[in-house]
N, C-alpha and C. Protein backbone atom coordinates (compact mmCIF):
# COMPACT_ATOMS: atom_id res chain seq x y z
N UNK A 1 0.84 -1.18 0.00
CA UNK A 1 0.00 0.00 0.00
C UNK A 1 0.89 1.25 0.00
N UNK A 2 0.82 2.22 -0.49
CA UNK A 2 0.96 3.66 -0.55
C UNK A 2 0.27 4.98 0.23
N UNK A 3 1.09 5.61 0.90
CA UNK A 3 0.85 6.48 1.34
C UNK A 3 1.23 7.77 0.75
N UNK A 4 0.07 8.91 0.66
CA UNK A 4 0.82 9.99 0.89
C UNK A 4 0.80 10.93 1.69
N UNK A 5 1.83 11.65 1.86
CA UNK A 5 2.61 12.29 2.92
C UNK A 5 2.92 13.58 2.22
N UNK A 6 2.51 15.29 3.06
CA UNK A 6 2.93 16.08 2.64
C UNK A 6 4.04 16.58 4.01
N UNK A 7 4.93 17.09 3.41
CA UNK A 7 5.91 16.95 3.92
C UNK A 7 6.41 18.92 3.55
N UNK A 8 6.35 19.77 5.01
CA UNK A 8 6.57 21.34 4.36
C UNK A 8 7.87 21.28 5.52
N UNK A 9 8.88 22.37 4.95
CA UNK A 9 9.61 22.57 5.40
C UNK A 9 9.20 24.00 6.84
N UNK A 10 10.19 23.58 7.55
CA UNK A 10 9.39 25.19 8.94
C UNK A 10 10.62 25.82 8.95
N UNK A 11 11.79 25.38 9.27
CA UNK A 11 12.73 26.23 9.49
C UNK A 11 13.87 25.53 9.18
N UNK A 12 15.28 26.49 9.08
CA UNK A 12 16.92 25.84 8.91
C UNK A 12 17.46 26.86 8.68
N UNK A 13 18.39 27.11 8.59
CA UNK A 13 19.78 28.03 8.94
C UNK A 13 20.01 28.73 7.57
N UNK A 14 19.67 28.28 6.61
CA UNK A 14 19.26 28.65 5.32
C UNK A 14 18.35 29.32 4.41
N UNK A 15 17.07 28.84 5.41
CA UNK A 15 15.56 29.27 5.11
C UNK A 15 15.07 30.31 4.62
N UNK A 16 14.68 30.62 3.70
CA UNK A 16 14.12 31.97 3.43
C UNK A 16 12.95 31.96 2.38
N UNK A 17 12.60 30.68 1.57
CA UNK A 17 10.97 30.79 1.44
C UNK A 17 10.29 29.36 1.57
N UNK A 18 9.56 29.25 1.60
CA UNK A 18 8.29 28.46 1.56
C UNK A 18 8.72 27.32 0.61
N UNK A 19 8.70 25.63 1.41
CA UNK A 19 8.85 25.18 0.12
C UNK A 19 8.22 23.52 0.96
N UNK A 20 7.49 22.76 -0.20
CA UNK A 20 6.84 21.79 0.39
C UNK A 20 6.23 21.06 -0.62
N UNK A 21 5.81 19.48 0.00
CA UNK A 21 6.53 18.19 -1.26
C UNK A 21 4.78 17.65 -0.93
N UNK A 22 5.01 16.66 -1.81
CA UNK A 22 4.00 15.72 -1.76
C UNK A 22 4.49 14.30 -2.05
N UNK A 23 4.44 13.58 -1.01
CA UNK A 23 5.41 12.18 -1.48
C UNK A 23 4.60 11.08 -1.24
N UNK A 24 4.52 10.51 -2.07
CA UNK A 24 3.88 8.85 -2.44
C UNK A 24 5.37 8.23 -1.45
N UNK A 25 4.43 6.92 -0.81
CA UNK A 25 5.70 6.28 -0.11
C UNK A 25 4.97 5.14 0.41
N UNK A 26 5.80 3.88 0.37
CA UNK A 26 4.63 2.23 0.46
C UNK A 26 4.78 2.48 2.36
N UNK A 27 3.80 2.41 2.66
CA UNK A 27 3.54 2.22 4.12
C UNK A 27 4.67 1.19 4.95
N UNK A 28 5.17 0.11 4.42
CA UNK A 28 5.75 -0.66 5.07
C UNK A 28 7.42 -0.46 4.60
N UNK A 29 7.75 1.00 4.37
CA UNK A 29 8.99 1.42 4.02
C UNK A 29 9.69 1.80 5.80
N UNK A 30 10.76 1.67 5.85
CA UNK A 30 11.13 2.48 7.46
C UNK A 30 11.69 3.08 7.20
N UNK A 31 11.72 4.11 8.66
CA UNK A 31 12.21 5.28 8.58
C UNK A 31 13.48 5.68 7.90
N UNK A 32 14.50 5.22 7.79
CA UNK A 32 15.53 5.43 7.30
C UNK A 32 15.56 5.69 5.63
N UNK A 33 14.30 5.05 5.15
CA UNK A 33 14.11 5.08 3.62
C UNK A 33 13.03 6.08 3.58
N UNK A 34 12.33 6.40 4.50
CA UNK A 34 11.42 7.95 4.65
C UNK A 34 12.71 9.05 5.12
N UNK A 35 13.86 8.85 5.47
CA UNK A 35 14.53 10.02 5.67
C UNK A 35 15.05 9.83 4.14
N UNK A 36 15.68 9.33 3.32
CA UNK A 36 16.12 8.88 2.21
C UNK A 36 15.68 9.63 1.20
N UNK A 37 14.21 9.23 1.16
CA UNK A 37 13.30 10.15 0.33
C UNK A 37 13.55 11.51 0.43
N UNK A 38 12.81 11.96 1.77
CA UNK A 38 12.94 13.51 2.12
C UNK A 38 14.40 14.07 1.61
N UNK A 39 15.38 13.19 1.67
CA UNK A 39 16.75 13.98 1.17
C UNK A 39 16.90 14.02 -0.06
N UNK A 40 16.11 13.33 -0.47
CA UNK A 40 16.34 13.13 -1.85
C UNK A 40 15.28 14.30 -3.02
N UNK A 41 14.08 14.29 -2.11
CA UNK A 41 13.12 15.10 -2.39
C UNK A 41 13.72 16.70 -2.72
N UNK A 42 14.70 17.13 -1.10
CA UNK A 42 14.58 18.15 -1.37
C UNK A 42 16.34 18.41 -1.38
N UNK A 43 16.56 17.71 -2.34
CA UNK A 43 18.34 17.82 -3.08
C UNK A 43 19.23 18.15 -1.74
N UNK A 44 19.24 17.64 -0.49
CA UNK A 44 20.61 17.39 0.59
C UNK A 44 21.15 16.35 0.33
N UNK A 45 22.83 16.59 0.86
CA UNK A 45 23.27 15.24 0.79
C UNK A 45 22.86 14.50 1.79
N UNK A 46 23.46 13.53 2.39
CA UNK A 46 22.73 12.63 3.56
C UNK A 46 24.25 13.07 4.25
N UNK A 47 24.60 13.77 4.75
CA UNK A 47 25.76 14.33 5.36
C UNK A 47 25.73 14.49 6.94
N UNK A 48 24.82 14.09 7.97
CA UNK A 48 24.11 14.62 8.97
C UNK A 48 23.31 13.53 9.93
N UNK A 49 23.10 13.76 11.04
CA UNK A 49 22.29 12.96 11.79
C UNK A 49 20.71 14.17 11.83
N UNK A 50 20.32 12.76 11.82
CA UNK A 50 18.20 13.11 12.20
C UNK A 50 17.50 12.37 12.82
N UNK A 51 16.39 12.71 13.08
CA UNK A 51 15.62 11.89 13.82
C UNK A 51 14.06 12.65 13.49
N UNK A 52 12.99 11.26 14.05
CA UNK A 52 11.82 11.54 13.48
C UNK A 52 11.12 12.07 14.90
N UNK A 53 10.35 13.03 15.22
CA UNK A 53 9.79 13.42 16.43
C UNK A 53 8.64 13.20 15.53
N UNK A 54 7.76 12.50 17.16
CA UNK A 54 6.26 12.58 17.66
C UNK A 54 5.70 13.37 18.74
N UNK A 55 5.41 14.47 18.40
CA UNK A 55 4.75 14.98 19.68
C UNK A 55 3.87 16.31 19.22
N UNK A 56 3.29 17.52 19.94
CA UNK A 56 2.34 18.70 19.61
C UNK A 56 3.68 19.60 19.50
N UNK A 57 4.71 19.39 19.80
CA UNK A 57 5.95 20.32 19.27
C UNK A 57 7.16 19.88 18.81
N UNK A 58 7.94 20.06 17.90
CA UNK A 58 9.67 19.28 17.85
C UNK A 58 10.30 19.44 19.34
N UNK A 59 9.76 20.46 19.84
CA UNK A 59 10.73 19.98 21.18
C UNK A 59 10.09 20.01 22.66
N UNK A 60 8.86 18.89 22.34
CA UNK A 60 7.81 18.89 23.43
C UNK A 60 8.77 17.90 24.33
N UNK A 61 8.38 17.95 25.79
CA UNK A 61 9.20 17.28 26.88
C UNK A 61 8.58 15.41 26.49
N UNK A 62 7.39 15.62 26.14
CA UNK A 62 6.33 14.21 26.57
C UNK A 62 6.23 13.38 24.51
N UNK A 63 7.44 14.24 23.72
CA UNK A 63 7.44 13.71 22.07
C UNK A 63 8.26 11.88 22.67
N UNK A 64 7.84 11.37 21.74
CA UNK A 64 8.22 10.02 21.09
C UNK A 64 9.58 10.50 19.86
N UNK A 65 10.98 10.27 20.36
CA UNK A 65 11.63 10.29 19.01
C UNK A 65 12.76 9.07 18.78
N UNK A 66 12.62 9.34 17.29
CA UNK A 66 13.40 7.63 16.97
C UNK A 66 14.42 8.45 16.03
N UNK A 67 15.56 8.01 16.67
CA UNK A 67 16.44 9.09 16.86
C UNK A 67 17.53 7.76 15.44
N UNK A 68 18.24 8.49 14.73
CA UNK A 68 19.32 7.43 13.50
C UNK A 68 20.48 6.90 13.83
N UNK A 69 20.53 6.97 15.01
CA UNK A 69 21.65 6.10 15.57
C UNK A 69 20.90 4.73 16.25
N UNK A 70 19.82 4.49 16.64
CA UNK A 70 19.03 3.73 16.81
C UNK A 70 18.51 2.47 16.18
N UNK A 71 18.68 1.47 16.19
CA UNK A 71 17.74 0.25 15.46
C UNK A 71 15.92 0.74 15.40
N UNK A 72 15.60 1.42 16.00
CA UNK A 72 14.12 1.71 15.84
C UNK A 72 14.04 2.77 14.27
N UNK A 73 15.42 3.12 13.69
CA UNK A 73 15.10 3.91 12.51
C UNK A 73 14.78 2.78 11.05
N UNK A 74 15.32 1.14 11.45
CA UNK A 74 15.13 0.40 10.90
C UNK A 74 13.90 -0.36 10.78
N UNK A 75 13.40 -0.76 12.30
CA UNK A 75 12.52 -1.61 12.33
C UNK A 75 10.97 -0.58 12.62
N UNK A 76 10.84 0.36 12.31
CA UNK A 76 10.00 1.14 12.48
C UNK A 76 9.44 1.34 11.13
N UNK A 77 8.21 1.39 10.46
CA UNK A 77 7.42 1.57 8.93
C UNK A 77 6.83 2.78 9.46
N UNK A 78 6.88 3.37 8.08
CA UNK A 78 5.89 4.72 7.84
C UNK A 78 4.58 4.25 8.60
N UNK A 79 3.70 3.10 8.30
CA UNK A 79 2.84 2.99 8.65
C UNK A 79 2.68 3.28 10.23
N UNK A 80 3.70 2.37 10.84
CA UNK A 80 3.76 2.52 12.37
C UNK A 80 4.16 4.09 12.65
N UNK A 81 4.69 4.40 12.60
CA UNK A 81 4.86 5.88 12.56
C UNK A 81 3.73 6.50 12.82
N UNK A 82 2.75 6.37 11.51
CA UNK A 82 1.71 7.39 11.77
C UNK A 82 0.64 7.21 12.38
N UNK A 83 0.36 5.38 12.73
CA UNK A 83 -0.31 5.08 13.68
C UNK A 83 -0.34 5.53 14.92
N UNK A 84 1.10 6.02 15.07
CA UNK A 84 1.22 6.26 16.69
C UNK A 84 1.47 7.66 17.26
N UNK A 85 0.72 8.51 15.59
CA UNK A 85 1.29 10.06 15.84
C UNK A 85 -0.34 11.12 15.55
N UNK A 86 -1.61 9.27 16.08
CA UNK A 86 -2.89 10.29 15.88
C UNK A 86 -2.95 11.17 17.28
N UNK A 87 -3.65 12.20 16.83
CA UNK A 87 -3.35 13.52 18.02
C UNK A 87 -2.82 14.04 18.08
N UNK A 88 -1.07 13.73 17.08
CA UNK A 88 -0.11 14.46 17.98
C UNK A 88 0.43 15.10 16.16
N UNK A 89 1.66 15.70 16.31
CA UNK A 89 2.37 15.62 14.72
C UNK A 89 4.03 15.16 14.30
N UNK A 90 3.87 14.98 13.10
CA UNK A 90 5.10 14.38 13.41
C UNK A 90 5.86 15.45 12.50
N UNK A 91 7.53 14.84 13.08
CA UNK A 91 8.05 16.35 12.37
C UNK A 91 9.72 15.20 12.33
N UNK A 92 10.52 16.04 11.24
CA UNK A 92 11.43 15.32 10.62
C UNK A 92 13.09 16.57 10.90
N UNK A 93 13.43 16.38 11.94
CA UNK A 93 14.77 16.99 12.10
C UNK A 93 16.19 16.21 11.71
N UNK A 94 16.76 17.47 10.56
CA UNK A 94 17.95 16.86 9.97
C UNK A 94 19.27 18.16 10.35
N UNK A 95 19.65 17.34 10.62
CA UNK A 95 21.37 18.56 10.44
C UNK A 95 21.33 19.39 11.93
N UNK A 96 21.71 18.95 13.42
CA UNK A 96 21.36 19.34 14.68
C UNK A 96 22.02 20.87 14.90
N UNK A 97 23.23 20.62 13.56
CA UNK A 97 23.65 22.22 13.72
C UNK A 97 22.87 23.08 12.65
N UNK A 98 22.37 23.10 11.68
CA UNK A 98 22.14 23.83 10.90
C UNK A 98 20.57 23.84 11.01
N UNK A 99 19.83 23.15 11.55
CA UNK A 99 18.76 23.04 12.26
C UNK A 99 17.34 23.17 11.20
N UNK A 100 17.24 22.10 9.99
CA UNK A 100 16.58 21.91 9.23
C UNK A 100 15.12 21.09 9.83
N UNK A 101 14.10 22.05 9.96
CA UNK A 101 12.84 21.44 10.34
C UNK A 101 12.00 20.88 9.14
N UNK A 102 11.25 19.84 9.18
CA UNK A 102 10.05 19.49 8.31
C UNK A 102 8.75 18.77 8.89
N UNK A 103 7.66 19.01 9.24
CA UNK A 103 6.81 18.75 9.27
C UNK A 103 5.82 18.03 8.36
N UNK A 104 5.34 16.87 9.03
CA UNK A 104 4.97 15.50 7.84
C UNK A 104 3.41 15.63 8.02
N UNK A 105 2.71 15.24 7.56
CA UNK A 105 1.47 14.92 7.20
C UNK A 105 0.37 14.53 6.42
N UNK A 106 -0.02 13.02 7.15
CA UNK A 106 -0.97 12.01 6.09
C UNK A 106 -1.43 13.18 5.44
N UNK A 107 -1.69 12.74 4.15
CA UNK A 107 -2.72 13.66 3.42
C UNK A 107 -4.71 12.84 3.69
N UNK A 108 -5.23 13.35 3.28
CA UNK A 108 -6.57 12.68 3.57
C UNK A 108 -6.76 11.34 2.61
N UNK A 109 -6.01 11.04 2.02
CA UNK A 109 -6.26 10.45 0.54
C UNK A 109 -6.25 8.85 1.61
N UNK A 110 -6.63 7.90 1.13
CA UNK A 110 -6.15 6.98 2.05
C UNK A 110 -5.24 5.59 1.09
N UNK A 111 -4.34 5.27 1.78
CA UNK A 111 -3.71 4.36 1.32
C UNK A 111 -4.39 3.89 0.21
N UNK A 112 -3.31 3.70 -0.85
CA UNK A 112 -3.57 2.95 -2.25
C UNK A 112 -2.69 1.93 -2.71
N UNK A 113 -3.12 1.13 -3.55
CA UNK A 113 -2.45 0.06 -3.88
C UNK A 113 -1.24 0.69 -4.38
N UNK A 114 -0.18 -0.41 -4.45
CA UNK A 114 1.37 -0.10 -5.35
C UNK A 114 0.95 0.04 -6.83
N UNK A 115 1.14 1.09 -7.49
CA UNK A 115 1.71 0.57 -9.15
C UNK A 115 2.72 0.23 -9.68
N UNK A 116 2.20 -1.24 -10.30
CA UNK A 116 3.87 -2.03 -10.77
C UNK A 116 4.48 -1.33 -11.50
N UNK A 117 4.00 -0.41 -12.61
CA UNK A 117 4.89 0.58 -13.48
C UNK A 117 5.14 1.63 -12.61
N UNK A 118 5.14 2.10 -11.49
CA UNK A 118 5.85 3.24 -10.79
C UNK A 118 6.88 2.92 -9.27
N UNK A 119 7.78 3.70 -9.81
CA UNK A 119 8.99 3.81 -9.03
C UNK A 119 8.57 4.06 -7.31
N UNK A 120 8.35 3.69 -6.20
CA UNK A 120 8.48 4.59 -5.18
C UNK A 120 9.76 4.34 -4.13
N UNK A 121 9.71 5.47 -3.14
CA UNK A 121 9.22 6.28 -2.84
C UNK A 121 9.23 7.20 -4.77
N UNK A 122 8.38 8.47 -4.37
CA UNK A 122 8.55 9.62 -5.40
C UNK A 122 7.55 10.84 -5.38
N UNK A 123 8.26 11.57 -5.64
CA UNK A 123 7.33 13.37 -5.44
C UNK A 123 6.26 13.47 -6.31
N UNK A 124 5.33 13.34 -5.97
CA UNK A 124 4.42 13.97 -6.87
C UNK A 124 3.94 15.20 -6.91
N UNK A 125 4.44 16.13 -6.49
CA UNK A 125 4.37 17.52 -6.26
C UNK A 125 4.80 18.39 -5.51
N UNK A 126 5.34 19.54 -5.92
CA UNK A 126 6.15 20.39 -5.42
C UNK A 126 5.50 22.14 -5.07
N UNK A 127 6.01 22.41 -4.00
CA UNK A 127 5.18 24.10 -4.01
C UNK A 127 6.83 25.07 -3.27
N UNK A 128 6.55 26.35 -4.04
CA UNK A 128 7.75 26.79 -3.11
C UNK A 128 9.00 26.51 -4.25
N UNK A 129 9.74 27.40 -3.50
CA UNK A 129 12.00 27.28 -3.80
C UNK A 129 12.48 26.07 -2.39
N UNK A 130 13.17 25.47 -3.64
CA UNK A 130 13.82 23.64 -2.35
C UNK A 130 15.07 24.98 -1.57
N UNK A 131 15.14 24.87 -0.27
CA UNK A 131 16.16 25.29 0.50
C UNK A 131 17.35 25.03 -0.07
N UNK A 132 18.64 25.99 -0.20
CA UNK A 132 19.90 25.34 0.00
C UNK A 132 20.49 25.02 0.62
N UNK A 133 21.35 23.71 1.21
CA UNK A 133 22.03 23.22 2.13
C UNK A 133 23.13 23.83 2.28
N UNK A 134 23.79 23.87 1.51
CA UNK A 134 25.23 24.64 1.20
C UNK A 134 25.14 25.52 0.35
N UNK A 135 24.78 26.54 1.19
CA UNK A 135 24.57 28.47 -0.44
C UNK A 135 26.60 28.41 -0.36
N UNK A 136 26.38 28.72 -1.92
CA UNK A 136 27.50 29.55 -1.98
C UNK A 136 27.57 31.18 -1.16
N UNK A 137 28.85 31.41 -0.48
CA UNK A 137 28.75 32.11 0.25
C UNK A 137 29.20 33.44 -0.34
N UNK A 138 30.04 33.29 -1.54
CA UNK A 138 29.82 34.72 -2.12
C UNK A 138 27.89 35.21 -2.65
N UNK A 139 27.25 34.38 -3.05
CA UNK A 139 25.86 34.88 -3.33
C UNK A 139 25.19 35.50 -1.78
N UNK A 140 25.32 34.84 -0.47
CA UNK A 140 25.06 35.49 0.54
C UNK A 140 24.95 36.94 0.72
């Protein structure tokens, strides 16, 4: 089955407009291949530690996080993920120094079958300028 997931960026050290995805992704993918995507989505290298927060804030005292140094970034599925994030939201922190936020969310659509002719994970839509990870610093 397939999920999709909109996925907007909130903040990073870089930030300066609005930019946010729409990603098809098979429910029984784990986290590590949902961080995969997102890097891939929005052109970073994978250069960095992240982790997935569950809670009403990225830095609520009472969040659930499954942090990439962890075996839970493996054995954990999108699906489980979002099972366990009704009520609350989930949010996707990459790069602890440069402090890249993203905020995830089921879309209403509900799980759909796989198509054998399509690739996933994959974007099906884009809104917004993708952040740069590394600006050249003469354009600064």
């Amino acid at each position: 089955m397939i999920q999709t997931l909109e996925i907007k960026l909130l903040e990073g050290i870089y930030f300066d407009q609005p930019w946010s995805c729409t990603l098809e992704i098979p429910i029984d993918h784990s986290l590590e291949e949902l961080h995969l995507a997102i890097q891939h989505a929005v052109d970073f290298e994978n250069d960095h530690l992240y982790e997935f927060i569950v809670g009403n804030s990225p830095r609520s005292r009472s969040s659930t996080n499954f942090d990439c140094q962890s075996d839970e970034i493996y054995e954990t599925s999108v699906e489980k993920l979002l099972e366990g994030s009704k009520g609350k939201k989930v949010f996707y922190y990459f790069d602890f120094g440069d402090s890249w936020l993203f905020q995830l969310k089921k879309s209403r659509k509900k799980p759909v079958e796989e198509n054998p002719d399509t690739f996933y994970p994959r974007v099906v839509s884009e809104n917004g300028k993708k952040p740069i990870q590394y600006p050249d610093w003469d354009e600064m």
